[in-house]
Protein backbone atom coordinates (compact mmCIF):
# COMPACT_ATOMS: atom_id res chain seq x y z
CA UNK A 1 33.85 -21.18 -9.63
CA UNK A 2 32.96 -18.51 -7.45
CA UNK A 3 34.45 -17.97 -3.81
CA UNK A 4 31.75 -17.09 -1.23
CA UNK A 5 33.02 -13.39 -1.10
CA UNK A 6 33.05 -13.67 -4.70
CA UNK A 7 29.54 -14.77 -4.69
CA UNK A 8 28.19 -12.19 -2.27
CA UNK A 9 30.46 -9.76 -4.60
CA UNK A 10 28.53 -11.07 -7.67
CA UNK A 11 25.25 -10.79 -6.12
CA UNK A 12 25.44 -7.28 -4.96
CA UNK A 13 26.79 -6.13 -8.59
CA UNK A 14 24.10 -8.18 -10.36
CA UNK A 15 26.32 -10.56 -11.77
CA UNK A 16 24.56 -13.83 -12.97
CA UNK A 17 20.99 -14.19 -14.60
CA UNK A 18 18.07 -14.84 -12.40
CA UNK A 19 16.62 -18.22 -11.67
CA UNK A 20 13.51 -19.04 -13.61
CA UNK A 21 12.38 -21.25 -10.63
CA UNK A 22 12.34 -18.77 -8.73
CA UNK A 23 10.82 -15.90 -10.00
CA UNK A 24 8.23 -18.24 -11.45
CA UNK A 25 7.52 -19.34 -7.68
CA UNK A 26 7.51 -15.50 -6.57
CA UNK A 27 5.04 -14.45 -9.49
CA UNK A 28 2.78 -17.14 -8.29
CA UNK A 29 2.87 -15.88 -4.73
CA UNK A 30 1.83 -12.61 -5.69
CA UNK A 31 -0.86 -13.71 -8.15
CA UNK A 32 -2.48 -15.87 -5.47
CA UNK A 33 -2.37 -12.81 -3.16
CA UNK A 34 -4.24 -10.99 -6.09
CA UNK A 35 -7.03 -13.13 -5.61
CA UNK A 36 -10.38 -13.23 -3.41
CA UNK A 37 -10.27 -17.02 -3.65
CA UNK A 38 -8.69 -20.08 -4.43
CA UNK A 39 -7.81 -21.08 -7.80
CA UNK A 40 -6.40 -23.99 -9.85
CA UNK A 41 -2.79 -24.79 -11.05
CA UNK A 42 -3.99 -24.56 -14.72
CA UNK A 43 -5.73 -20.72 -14.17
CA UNK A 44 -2.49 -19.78 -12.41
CA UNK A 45 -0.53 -20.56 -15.60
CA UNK A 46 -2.68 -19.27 -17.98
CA UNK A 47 -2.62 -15.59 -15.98
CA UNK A 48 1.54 -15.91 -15.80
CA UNK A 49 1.88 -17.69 -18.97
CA UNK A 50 3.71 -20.14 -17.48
CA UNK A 51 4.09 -23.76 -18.46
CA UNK A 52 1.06 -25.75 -17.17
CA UNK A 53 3.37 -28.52 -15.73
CA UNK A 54 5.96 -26.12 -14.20
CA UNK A 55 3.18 -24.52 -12.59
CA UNK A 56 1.94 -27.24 -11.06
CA UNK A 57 4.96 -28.77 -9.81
CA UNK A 58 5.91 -25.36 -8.16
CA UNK A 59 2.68 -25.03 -6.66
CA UNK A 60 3.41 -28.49 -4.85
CA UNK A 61 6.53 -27.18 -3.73
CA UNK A 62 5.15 -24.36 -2.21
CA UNK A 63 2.69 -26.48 -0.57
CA UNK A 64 4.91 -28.98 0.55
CA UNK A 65 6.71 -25.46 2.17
CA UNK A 66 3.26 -24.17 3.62
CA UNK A 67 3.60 -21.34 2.10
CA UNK A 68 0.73 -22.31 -0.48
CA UNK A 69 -2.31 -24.53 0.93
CA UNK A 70 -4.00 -26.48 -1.13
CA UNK A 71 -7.88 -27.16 -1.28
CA UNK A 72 -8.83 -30.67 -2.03
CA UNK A 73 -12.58 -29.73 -2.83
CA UNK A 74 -12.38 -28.01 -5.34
CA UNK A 75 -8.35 -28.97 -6.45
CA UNK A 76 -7.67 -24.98 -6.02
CA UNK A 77 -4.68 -23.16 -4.06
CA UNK A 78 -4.69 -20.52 -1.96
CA UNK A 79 -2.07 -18.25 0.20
CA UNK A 80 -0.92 -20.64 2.97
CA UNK A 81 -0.09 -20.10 6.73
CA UNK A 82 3.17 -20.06 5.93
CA UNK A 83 3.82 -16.55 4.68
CA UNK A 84 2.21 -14.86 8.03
CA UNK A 85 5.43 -16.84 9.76
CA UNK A 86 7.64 -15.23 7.17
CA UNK A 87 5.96 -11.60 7.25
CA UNK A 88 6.16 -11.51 11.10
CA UNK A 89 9.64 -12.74 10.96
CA UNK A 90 10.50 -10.02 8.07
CA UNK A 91 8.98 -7.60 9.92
CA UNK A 92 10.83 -7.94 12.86
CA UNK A 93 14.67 -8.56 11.51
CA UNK A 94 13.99 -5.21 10.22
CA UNK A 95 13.03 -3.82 13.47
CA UNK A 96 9.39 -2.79 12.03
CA UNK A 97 7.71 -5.01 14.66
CA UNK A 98 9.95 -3.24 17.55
CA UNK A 99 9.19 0.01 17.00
CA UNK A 100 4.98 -0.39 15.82
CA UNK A 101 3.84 -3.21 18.49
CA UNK A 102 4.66 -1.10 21.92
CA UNK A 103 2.75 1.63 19.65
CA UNK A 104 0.09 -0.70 18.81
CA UNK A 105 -0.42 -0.96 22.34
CA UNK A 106 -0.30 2.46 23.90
CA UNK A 107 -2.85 3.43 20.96
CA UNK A 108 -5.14 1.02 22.18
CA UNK A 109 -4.78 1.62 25.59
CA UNK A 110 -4.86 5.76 25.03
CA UNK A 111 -8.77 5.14 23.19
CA UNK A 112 -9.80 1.89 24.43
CA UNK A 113 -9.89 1.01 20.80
CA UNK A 114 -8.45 -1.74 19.08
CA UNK A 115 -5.86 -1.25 17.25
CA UNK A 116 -4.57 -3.05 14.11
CA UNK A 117 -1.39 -3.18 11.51
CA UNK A 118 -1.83 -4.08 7.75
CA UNK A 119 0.99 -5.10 5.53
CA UNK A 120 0.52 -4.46 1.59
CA UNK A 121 1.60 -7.85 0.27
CA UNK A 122 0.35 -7.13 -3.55
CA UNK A 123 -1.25 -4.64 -5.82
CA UNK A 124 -4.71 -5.56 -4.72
CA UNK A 125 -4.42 -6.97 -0.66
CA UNK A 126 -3.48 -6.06 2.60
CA UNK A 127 -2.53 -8.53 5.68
CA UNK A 128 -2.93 -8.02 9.26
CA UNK A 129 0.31 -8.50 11.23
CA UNK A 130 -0.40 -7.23 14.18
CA UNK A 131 -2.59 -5.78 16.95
CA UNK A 132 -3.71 -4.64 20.28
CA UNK A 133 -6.61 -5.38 21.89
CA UNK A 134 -8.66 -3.78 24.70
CA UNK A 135 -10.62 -4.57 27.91
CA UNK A 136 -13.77 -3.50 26.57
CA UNK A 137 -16.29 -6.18 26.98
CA UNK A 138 -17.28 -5.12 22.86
CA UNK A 139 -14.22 -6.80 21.34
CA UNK A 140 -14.33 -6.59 17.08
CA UNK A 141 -11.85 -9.83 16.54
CA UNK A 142 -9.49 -10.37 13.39
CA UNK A 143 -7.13 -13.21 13.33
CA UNK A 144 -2.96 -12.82 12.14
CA UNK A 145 -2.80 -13.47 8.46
CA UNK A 146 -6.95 -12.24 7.40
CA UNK A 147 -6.50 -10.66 4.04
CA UNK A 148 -8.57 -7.72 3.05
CA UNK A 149 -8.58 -5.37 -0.48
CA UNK A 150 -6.30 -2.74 -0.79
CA UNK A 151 -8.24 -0.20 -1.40
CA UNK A 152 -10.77 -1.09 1.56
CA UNK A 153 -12.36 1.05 4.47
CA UNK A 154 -9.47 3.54 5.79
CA UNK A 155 -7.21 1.90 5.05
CA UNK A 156 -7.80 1.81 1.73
CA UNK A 157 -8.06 6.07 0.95
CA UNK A 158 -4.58 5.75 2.93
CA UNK A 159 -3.13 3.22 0.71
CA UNK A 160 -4.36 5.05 -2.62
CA UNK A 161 -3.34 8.87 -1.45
CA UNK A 162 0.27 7.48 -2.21
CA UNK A 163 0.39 4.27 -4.42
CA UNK A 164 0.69 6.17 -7.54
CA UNK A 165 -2.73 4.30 -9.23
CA UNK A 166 -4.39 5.79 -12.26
CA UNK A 167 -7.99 6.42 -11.31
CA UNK A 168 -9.20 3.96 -14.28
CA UNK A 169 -7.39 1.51 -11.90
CA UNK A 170 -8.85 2.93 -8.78
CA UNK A 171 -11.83 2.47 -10.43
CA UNK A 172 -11.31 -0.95 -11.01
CA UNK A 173 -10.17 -2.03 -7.67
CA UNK A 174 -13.16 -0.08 -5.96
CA UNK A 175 -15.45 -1.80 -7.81
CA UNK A 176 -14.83 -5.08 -7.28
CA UNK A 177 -14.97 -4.75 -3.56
CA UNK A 178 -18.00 -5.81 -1.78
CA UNK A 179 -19.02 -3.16 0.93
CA UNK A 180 -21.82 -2.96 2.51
CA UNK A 181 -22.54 0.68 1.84
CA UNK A 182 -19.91 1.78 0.10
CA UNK A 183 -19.92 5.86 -1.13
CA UNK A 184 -19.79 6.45 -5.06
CA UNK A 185 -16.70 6.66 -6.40
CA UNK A 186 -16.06 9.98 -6.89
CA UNK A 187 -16.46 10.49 -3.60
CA UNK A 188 -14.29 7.98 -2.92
CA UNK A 189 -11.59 9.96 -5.07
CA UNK A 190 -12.38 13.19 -2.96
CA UNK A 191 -11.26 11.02 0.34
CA UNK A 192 -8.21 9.65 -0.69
CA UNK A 193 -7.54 13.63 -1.84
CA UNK A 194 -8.20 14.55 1.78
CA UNK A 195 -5.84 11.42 3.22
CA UNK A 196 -3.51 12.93 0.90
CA UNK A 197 -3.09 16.02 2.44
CA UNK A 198 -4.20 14.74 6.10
CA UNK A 199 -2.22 11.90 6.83
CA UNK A 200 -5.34 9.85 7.54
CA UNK A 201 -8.20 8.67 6.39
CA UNK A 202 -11.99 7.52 8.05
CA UNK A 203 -14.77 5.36 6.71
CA UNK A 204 -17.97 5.03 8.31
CA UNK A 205 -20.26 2.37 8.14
CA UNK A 206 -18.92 1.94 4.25
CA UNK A 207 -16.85 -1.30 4.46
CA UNK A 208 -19.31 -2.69 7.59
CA UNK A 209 -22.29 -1.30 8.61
CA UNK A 210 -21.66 0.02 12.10
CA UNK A 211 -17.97 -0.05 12.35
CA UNK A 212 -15.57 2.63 11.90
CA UNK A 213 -11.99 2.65 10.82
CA UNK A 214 -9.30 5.51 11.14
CA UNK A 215 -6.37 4.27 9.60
CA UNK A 216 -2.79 6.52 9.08
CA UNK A 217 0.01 5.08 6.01
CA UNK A 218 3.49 3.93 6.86
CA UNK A 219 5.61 5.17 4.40
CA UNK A 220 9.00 3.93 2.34
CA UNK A 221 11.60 5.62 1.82
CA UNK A 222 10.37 6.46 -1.92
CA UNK A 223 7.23 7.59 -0.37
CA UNK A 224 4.92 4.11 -1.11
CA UNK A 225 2.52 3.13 1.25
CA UNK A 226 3.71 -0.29 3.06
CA UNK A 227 1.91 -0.70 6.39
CA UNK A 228 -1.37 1.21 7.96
CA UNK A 229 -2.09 1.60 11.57
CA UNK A 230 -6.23 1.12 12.02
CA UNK A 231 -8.46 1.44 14.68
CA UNK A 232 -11.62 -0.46 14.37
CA UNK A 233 -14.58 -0.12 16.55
CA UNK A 234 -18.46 0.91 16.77
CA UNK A 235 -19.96 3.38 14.62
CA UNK A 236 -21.84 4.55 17.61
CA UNK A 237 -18.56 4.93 20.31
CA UNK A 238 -17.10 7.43 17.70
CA UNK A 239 -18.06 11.04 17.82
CA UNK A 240 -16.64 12.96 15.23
CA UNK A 241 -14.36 14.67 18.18
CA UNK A 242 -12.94 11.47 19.23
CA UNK A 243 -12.31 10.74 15.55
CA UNK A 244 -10.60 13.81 14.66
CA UNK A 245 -8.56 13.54 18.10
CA UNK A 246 -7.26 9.85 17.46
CA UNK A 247 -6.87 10.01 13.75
CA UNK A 248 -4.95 13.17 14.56
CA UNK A 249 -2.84 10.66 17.12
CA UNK A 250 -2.50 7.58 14.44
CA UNK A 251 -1.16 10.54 12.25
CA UNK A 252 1.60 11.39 14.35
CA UNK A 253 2.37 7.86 15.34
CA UNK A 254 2.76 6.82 11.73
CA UNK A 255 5.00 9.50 10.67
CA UNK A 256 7.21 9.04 13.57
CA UNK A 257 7.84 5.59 13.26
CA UNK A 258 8.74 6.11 9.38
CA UNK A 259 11.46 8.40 10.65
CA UNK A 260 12.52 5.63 12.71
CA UNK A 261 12.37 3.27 9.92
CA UNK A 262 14.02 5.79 7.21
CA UNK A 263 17.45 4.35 8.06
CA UNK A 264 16.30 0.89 7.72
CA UNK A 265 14.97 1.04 4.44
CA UNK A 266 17.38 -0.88 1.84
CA UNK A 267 14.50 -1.72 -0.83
CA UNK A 268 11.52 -1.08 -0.83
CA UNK A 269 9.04 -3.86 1.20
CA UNK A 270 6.39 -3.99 -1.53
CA UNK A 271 7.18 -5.53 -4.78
CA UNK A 272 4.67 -5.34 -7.57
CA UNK A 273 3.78 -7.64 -10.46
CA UNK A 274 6.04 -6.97 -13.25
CA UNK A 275 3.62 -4.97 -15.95
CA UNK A 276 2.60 -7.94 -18.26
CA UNK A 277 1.73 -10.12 -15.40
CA UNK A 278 -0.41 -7.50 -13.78
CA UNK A 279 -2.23 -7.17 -16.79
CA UNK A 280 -2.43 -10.78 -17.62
CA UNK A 281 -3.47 -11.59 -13.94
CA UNK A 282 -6.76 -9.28 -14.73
C-alpha cells in the first residue's frame, strides 16, 4: 500500500498502469466532440472498438454526470452541458480566463465589435467560452458551449497555420463543412499560409453570408493552437481598413497573452485521439 506522498510520488513518475475505465470514458468524450450530431452507444463502440456493453454503461455514467446528454428520440448521445462547467472552470484555475476576459472586453469596446473566445476541444471542433458583447443595437448572438468545426471561418485558417495537419486531412475536414460560400480549397491552403506568417486570419461572407470574422491563435507552449480570439460582425461594417487595423490589434492581443500564459503551461490543453482511434472514428 501506497502512502499519499507515495501516491502523488507514483503518479508523477508514472508508476502504475492506467485505468481502462477511464481512458475508455475520455476516448468517448473526444469521439462525441468529433461529431456534428448525436449518435448511439453501439456506433460509439464500433468507432473505439470498445465493448458494446462497456460502452453503454459508461455512456450512462457520463450522463448520469451531465457531462454526456442523452437524446431519447432517437436513443443517441451527444456532448452534455456539463463539460462547458468544466472548461470554464479549467480555464480559469489556470488563470486563462483572467488574463483573456478583461481583453475580451476592451476589444469589444475599442471596435464596437463583438468579441468571442474558442477553445479546441478535439481534432475536428472548437467551443465558445467566452465573450464580449457591445451596445450596438445589431447584436450577432452565440450562446457558452455552441460548437463549431475546426477548421471554420477565421478561426479555422488560424487553427490550421499551426496544428501540424497534412493537407489530405485539411482536405478532409474542409470538405465536410457546410459554408455557405465557402472559397476552393486551394485557396483555402493559400489563407492559412498567410495566417501563418500574419498572426491572423479573415473570412468574408465564406462561413455566413454577410458576416465577417477576424480571428488571431493562442498558442502552447509547443507552439499548438489552443484558443482563438474572433470578432464577428457585418460584412458591410467592415472596410478592409478597419479589418487590417483590428486584426492587426487581435494579433497583438493574442501573442501577449501567450507570453502571459508561457509560465503556466504544464501540458499541453489539447489532447488528441490516440492514432488508431482517430482513424477508426472516420
Amino acid at each position: 500500500m501506497f502512502t499519499d506522498d507515495q501516491d502523488r510520488d507514483a503518479v508523477a513518475l508514472g508508476a502504475g498502469k492506467p485505468v481502462g475505465a477511464v481512458v475508455s470514458a475520455l476516448a468517448i468524450l473526444r469521439y462525441l466532440a468529433s461529431q456534428d450530431g448525436a449518435v448511439s452507444s453501439i456506433q460509439t463502440a464500433r468507432a473505439l472498438g470498445l465493448n458494446p456493453s462497456t460502452c453503454f454503461n459508461i455512456l450512462k455514467t457520463l450522463v448520469a454526470e451531465r457531462v454526456v446528454q442523452f437524446e431519447e428520440a432517437g436513443k443517441a448521445y451527444r456532448l452534455g452541458a456539463g463539460l462547458v462547467e468544466l472548461a470554464g472552470s479549467a480555464l480559469d484555475q489556470v488563470g486563462y480566463t483572467r488574463l483573456i476576459h478583461p481583453e475580451l472586453e476592451r476589444l469589444a469596446g475599442a471596435w464596437q465589435t463583438p468579441m468571442t473566445a474558442w477553445l479546441r476541444v478535439s481534432d475536428t471542433r472548437v467551443m465558445l467560452v467566452d465573450r464580449a458583447e457591445t451596445s450596438s443595437t445589431i447584436q450577432i448572438h452565440m450562446r457558452i458551449g455552441h460548437r463549431l468545426p475546426l477548421l471554420v471561418g477565421a478561426l479555422g485558417r488560424c487553427m490550421a497555420a499551426h496544428a501540424g495537419f497534412s493537407t489530405d486531412e485539411m482536405r478532409r475536414h474542409y470538405a465536410a463543412i457546410r459554408q455557405d460560400s465557402p472559397p476552393p480549397f486551394e485557396r483555402f491552403l493559400a489563407e492559412v499560409e498567410e495566417a501563418r506568417a500574419a498572426g491572423y486570419a479573415v473570412d468574408r461572407d465564406g462561413f455566413t453570408r454577410g458576416v465577417t470574422t477576424v480571428s488571431s491563435p493562442i498558442l502552447d507552449a509547443e507552439g499548438t493552437p489552443f484558443l482563438a480570439l474572433s470578432a464577428v460582425g457585418l460584412t458591410a461594417q467592415f472596410s478592409d481598413e478597419r479589418v487590417a487595423a483590428m486584426a492587426a490589434d487581435l494579433r497583438d492581443t493574442t501573442r501577449r497573452i501567450g507570453r502571459q500564459l508561457a509560465g503556466t503551461f504544464r501540458t499541453v490543453p489539447h489532447q488528441p485521439l490516440p492514432h488508431h482511434q482517430r482513424e477508426n472514428a472516420r
